[in-house]
N, C-alpha and C. Protein backbone atom coordinates (compact mmCIF):
# COMPACT_ATOMS: atom_id res chain seq x y z
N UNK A 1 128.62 141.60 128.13
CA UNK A 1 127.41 140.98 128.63
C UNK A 1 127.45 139.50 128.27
N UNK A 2 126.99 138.69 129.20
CA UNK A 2 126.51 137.14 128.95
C UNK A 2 125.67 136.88 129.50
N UNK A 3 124.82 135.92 128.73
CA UNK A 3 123.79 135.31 129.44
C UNK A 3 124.31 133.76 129.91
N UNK A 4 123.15 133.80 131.31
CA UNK A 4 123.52 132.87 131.91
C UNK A 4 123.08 131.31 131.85
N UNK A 5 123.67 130.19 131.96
CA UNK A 5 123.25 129.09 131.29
C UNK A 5 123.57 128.01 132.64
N UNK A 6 122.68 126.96 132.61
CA UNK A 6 122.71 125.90 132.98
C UNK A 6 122.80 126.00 134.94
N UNK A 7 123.76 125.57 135.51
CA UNK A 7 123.55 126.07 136.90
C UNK A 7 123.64 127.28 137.11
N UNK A 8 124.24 128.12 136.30
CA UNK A 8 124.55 129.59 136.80
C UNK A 8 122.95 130.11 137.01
N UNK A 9 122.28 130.15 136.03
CA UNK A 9 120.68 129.90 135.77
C UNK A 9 120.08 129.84 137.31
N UNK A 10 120.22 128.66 137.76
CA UNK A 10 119.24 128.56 139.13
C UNK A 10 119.89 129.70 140.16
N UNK A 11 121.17 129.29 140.57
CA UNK A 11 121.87 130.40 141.49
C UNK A 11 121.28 131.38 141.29
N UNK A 12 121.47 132.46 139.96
CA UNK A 12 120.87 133.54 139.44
C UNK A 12 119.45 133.85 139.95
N UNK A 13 118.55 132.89 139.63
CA UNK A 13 117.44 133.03 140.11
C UNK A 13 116.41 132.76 141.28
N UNK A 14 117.86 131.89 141.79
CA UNK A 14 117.69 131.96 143.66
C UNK A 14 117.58 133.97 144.39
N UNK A 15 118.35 133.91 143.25
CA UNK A 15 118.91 135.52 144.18
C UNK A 15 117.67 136.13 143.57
N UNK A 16 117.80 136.15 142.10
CA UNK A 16 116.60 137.09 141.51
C UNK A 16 115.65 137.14 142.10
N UNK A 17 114.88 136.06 142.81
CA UNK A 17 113.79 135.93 143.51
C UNK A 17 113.68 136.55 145.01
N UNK A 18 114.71 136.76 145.65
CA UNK A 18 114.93 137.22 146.89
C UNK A 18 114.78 138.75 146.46
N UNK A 19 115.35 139.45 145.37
CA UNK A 19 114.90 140.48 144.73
C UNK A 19 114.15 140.80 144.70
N UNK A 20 113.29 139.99 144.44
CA UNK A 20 111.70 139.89 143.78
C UNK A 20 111.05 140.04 145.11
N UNK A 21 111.28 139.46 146.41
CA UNK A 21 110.53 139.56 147.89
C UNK A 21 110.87 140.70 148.42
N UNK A 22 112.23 141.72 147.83
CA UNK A 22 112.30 142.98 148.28
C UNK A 22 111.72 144.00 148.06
N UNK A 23 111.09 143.44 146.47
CA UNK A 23 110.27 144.72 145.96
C UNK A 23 109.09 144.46 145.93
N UNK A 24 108.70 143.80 147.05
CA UNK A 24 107.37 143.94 147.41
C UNK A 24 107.00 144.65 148.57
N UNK A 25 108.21 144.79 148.98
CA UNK A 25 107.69 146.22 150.28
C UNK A 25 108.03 147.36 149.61
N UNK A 26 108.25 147.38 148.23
CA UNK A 26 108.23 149.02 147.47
C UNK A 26 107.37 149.87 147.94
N UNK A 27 107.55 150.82 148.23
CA UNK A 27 106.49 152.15 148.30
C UNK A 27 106.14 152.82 147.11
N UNK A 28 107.48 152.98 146.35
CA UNK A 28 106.60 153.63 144.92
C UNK A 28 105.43 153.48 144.50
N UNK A 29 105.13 154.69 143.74
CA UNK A 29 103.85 154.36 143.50
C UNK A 29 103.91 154.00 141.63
N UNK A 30 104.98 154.51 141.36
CA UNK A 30 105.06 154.09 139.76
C UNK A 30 105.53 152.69 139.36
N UNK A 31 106.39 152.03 140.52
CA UNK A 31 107.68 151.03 140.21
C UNK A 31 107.92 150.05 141.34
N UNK A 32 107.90 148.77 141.39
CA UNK A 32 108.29 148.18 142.87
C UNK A 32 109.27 147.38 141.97
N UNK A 33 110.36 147.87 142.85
CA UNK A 33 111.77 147.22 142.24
C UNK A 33 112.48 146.83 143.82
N UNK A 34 113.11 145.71 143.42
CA UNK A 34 114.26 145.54 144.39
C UNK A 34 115.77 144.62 143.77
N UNK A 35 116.74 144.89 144.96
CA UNK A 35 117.51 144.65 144.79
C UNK A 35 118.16 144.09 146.10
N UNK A 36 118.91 142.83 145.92
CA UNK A 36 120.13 142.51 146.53
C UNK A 36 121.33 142.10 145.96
N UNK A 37 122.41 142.27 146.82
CA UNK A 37 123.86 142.03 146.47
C UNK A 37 124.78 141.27 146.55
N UNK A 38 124.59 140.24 146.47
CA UNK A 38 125.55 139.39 146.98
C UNK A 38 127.05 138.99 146.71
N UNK A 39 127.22 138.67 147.90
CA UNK A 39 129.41 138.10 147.71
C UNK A 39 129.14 136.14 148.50
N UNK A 40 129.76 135.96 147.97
CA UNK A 40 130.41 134.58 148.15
C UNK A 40 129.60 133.88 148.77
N UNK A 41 128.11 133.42 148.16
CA UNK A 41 126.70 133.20 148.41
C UNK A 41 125.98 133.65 149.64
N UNK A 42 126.26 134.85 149.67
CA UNK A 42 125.79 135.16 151.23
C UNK A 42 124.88 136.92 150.44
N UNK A 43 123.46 137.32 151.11
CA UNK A 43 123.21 138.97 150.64
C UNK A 43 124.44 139.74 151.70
N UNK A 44 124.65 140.83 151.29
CA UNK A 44 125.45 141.31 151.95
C UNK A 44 124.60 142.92 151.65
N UNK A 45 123.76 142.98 151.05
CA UNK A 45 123.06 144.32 151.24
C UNK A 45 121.80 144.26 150.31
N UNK A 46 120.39 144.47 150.65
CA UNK A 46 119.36 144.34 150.52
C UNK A 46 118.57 145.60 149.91
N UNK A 47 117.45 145.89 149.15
CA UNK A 47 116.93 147.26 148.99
C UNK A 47 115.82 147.37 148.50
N UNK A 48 114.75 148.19 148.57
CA UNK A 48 113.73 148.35 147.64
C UNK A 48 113.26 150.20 147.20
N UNK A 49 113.05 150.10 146.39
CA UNK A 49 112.57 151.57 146.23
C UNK A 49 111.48 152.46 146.98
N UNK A 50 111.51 153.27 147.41
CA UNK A 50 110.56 153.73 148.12
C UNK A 50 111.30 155.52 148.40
N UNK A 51 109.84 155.85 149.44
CA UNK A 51 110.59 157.55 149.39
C UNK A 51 111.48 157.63 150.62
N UNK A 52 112.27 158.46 150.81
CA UNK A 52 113.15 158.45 151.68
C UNK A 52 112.83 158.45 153.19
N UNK A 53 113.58 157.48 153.90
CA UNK A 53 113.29 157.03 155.28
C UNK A 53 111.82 156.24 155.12
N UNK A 54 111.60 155.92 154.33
CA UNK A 54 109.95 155.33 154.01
C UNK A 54 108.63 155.96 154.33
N UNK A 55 109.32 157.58 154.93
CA UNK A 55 108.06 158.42 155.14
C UNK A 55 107.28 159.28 153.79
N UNK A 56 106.19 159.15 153.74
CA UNK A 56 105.31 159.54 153.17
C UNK A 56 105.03 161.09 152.08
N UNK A 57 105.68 161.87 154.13
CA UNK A 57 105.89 163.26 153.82
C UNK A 57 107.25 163.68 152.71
N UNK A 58 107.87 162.74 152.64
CA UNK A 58 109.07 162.93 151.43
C UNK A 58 108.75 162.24 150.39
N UNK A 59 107.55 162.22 149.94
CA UNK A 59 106.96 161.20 148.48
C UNK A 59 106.92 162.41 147.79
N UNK A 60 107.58 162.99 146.77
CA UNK A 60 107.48 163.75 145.29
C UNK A 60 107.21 163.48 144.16
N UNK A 61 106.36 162.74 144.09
CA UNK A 61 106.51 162.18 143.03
C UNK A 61 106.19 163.00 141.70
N UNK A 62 106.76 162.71 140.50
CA UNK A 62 106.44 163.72 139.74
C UNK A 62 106.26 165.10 139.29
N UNK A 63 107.22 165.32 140.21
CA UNK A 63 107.33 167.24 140.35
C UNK A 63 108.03 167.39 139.57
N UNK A 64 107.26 168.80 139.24
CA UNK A 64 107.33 169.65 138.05
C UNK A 64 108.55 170.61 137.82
N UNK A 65 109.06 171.19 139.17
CA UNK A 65 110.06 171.43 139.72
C UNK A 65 111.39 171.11 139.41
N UNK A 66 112.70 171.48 139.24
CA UNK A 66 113.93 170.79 139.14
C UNK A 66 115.11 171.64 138.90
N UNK A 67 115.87 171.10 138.49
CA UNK A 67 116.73 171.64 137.82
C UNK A 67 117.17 171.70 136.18
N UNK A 68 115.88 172.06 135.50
CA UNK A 68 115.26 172.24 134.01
C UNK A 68 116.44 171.62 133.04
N UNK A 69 116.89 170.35 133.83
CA UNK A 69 117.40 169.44 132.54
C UNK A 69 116.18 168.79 132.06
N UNK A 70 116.11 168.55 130.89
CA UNK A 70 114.86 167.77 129.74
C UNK A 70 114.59 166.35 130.31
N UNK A 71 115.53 165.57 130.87
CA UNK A 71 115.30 164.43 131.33
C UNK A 71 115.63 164.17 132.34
N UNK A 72 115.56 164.91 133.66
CA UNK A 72 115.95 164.78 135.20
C UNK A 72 115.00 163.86 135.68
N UNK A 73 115.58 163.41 136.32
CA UNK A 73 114.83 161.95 137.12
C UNK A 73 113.64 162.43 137.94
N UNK A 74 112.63 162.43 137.70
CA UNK A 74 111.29 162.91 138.73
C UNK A 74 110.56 161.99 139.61
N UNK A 75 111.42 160.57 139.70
CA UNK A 75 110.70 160.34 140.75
C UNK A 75 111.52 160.71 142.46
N UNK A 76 110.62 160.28 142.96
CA UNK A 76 110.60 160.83 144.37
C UNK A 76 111.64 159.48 145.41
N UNK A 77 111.26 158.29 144.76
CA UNK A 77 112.01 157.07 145.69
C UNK A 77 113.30 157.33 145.41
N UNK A 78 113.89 156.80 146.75
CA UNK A 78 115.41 155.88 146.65
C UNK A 78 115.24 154.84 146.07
N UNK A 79 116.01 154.72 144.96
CA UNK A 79 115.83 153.17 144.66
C UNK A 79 116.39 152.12 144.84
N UNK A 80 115.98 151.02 144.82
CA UNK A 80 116.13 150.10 145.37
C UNK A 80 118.04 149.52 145.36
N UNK A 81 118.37 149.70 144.08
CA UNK A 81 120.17 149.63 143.85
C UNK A 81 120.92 150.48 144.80
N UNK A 82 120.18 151.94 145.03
CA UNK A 82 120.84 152.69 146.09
C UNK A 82 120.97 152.03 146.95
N UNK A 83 119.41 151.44 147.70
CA UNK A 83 119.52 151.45 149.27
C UNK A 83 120.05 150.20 149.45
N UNK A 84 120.72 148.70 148.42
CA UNK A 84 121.21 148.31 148.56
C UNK A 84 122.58 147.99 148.73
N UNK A 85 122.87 149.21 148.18
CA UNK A 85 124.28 149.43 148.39
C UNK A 85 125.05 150.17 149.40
N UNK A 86 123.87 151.06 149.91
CA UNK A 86 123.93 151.65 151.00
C UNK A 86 124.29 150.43 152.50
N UNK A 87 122.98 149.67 152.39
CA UNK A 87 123.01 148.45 153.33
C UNK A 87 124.41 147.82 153.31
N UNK A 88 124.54 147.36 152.35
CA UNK A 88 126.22 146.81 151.84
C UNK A 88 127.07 147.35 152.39
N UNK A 89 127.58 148.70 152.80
CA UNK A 89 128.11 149.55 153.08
C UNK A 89 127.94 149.59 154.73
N UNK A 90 126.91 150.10 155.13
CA UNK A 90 126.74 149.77 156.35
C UNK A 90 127.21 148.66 157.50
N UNK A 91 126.67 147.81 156.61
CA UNK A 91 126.49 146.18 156.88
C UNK A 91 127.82 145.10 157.14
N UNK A 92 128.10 145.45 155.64
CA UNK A 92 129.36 144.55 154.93
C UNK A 92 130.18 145.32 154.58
N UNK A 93 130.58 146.57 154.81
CA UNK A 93 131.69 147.52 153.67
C UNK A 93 132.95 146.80 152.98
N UNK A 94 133.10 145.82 154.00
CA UNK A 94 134.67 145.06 153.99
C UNK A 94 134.13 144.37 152.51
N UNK A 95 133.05 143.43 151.96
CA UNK A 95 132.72 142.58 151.42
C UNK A 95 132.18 143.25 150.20
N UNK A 96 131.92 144.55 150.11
CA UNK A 96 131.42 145.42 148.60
C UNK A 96 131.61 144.76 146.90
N UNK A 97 133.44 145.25 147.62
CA UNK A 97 134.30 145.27 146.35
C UNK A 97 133.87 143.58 145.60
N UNK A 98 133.52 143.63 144.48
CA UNK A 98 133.65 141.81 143.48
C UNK A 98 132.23 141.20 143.84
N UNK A 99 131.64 142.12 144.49
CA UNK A 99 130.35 141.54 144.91
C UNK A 99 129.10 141.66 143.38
N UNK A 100 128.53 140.85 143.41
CA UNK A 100 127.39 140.89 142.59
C UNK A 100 125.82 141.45 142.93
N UNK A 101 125.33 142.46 142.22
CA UNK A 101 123.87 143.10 142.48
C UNK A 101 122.92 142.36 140.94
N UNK A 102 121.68 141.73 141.86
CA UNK A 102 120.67 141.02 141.23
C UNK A 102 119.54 142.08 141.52
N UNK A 103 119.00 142.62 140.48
CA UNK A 103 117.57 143.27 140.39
C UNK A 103 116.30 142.42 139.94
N UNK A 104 115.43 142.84 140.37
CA UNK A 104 113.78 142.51 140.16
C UNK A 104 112.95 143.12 140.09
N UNK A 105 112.09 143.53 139.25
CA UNK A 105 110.90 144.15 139.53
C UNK A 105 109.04 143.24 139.66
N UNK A 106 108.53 143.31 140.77
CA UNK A 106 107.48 142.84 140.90
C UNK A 106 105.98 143.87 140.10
N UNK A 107 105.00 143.42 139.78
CA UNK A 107 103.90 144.17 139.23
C UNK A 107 102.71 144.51 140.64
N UNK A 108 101.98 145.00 140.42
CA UNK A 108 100.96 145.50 141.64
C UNK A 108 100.98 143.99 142.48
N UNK A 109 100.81 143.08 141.88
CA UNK A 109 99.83 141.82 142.84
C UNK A 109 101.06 140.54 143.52
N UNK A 110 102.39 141.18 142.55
CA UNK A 110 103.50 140.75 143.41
C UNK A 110 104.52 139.88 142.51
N UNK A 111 103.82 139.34 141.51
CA UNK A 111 104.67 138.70 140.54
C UNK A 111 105.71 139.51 139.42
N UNK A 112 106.55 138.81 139.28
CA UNK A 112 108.45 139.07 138.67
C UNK A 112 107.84 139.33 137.52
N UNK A 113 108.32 140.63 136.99
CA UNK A 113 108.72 141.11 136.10
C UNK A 113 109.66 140.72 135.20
N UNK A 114 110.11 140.33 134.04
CA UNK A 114 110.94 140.63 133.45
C UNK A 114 111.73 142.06 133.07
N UNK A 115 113.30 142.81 133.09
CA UNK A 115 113.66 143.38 132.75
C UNK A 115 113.25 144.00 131.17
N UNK A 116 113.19 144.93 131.36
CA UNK A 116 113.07 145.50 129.44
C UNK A 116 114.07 146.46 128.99
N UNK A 117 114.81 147.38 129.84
CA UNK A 117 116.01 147.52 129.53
C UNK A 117 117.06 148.20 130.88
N UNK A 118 117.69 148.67 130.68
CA UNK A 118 118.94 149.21 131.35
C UNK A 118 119.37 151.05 131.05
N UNK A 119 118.99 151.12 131.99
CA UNK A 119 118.55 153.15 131.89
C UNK A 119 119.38 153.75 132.73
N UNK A 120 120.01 153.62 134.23
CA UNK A 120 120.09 154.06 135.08
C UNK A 120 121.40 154.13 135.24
N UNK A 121 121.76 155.97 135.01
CA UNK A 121 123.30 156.11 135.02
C UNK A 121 123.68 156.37 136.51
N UNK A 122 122.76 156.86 137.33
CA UNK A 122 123.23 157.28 138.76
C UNK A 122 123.54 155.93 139.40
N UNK A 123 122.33 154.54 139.27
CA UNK A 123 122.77 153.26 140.13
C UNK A 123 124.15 152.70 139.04
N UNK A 124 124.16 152.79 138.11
CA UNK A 124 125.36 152.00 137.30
C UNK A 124 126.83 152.94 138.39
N UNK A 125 126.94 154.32 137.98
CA UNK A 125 127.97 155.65 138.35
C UNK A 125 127.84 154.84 140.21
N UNK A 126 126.97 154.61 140.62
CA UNK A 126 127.55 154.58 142.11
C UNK A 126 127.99 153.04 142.49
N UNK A 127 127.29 151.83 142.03
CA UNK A 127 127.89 150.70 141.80
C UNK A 127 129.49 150.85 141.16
N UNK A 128 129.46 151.44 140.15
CA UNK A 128 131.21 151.19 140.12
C UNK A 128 132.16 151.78 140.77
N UNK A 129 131.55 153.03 141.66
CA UNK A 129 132.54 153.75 142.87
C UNK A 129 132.60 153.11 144.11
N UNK A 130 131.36 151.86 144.40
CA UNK A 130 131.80 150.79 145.38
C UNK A 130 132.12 149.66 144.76
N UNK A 131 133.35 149.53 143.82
CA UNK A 131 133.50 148.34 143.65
C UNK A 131 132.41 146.89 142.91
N UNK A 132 131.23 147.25 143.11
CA UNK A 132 130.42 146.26 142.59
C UNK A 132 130.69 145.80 140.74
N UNK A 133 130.84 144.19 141.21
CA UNK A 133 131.32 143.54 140.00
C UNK A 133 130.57 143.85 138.95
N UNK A 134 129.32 142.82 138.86
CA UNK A 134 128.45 142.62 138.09
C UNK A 134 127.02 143.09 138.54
N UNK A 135 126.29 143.41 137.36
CA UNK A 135 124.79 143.63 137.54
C UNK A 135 123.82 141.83 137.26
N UNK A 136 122.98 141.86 137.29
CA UNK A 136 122.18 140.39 136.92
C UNK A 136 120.65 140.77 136.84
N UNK A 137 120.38 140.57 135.96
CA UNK A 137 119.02 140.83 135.39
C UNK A 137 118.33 139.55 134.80
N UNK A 138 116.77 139.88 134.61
CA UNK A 138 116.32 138.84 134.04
C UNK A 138 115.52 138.80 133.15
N UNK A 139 115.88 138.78 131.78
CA UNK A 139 114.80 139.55 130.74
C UNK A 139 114.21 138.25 130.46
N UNK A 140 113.28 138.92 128.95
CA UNK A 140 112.30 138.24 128.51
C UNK A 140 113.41 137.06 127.29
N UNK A 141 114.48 136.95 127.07
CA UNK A 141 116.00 136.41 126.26
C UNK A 141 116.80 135.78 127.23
N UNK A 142 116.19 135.67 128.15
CA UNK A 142 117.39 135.05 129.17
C UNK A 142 117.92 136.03 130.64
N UNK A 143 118.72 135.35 131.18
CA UNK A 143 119.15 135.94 132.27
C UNK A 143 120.56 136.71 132.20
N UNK A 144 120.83 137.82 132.23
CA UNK A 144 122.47 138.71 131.54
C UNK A 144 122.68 139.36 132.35
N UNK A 145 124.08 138.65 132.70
CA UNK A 145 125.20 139.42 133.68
C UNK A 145 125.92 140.56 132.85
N UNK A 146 125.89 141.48 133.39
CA UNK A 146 126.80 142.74 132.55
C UNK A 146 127.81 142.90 133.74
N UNK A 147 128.99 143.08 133.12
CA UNK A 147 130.12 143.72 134.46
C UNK A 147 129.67 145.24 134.58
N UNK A 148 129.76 145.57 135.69
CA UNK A 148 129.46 146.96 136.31
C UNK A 148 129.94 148.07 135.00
N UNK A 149 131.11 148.11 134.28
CA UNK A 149 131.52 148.93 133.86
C UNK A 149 130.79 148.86 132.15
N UNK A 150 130.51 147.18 131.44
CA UNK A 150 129.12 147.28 130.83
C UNK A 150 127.45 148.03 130.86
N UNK A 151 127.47 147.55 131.89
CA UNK A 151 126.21 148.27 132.55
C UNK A 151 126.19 149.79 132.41
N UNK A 152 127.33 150.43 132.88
CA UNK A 152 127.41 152.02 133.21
C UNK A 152 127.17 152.56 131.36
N UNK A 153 127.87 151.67 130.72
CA UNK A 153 127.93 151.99 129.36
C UNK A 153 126.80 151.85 128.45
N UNK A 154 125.93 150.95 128.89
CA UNK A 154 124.93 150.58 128.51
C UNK A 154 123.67 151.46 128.63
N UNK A 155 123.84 151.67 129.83
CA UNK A 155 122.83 152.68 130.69
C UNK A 155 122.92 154.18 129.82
N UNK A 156 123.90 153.97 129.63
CA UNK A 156 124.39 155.71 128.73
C UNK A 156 124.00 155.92 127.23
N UNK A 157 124.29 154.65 126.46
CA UNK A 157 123.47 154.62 125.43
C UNK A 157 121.92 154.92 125.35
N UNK A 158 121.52 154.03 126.31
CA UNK A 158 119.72 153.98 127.12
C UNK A 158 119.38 155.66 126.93
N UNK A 159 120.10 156.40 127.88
CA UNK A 159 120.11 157.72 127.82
C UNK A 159 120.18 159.09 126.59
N UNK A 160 121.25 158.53 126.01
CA UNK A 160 121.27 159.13 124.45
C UNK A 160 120.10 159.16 123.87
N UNK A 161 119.87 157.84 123.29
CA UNK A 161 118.60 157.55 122.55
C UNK A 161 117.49 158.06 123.12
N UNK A 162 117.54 158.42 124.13
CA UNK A 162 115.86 159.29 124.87
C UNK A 162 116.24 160.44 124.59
N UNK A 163 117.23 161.19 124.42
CA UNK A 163 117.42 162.96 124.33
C UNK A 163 117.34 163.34 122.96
């Protein structure tokens, strides 16, 4: 992990912010997160969390239901890292691989969140099966690039410590 300094800084938070305008069409009802991806200053795949196909009738949220692991994921959205990588894929497949994913989370009224930590083994596990370089976040310490394969590791610790 490094944090980012001086021009890397604005770039970073050119993108972070475009993040930040994705997860304002969140549907969740717990979380408005987004994400884009970019390669060689261009998005090449876009996303926000929400329930699948953005219909309504597929909102679960919080079901009780599962497959009785202690900490199975209960919400109901795609999230936003998915459906950006999905887009990517779609979109750009050629351009995936070395590409960089910038997250954001906005609060009800629309303003950026700071990051508080790094949890998520399914978006880390599918970012590094497409190639995606780096993650980019923006905490309350600065702005920290983790390489994809940091991240996945990171995310796993995150996980431990909750079980």
């Amino acid at each position: 992990m490094k944090y980012l300094i001086n021009g890397d800084v604005d770039e970073a938070m050119r993108w972070i912010n475009q993040a930040a305008e994705a997860a304002k069409q969140a549907m969740c009802s717990n979380a408005k997160c987004g994400t884009v991806i970019v390669k060689e200053g261009k998005v090449i795949g876009r996303g926000y969390n929400a329930p699948p196909l953005d219909k309504e009738e597929n909102r679960t949220c919080n079901q009780t239901f599962g497959p009785g692991k202690p900490n199975f994921d209960r919400t109901c959205c795609m999230h936003a890292e998915w459906r950006a990588i999905i887009d990517a894929l779609k979109n750009n497949g050629d351009k995936i691989k070395g590409a960089k994913l910038y997250f954001s989370r906005v609060d009800q009224n629309g303003g950026m969140k700071r990051a508080k930590s790094i949890h998520c083994t399914v978006c880390s596990r599918l970012a590094l099966d497409t190639g995606i370089a780096e993650f980019v976040l923006w905490f309350e310490d600065g702005i920290r690039s983790y390489t994809t394969d940091e991240y996945d590791k990171v995310s796993y610790q995150y996980v431990e410590k909750k079980i």
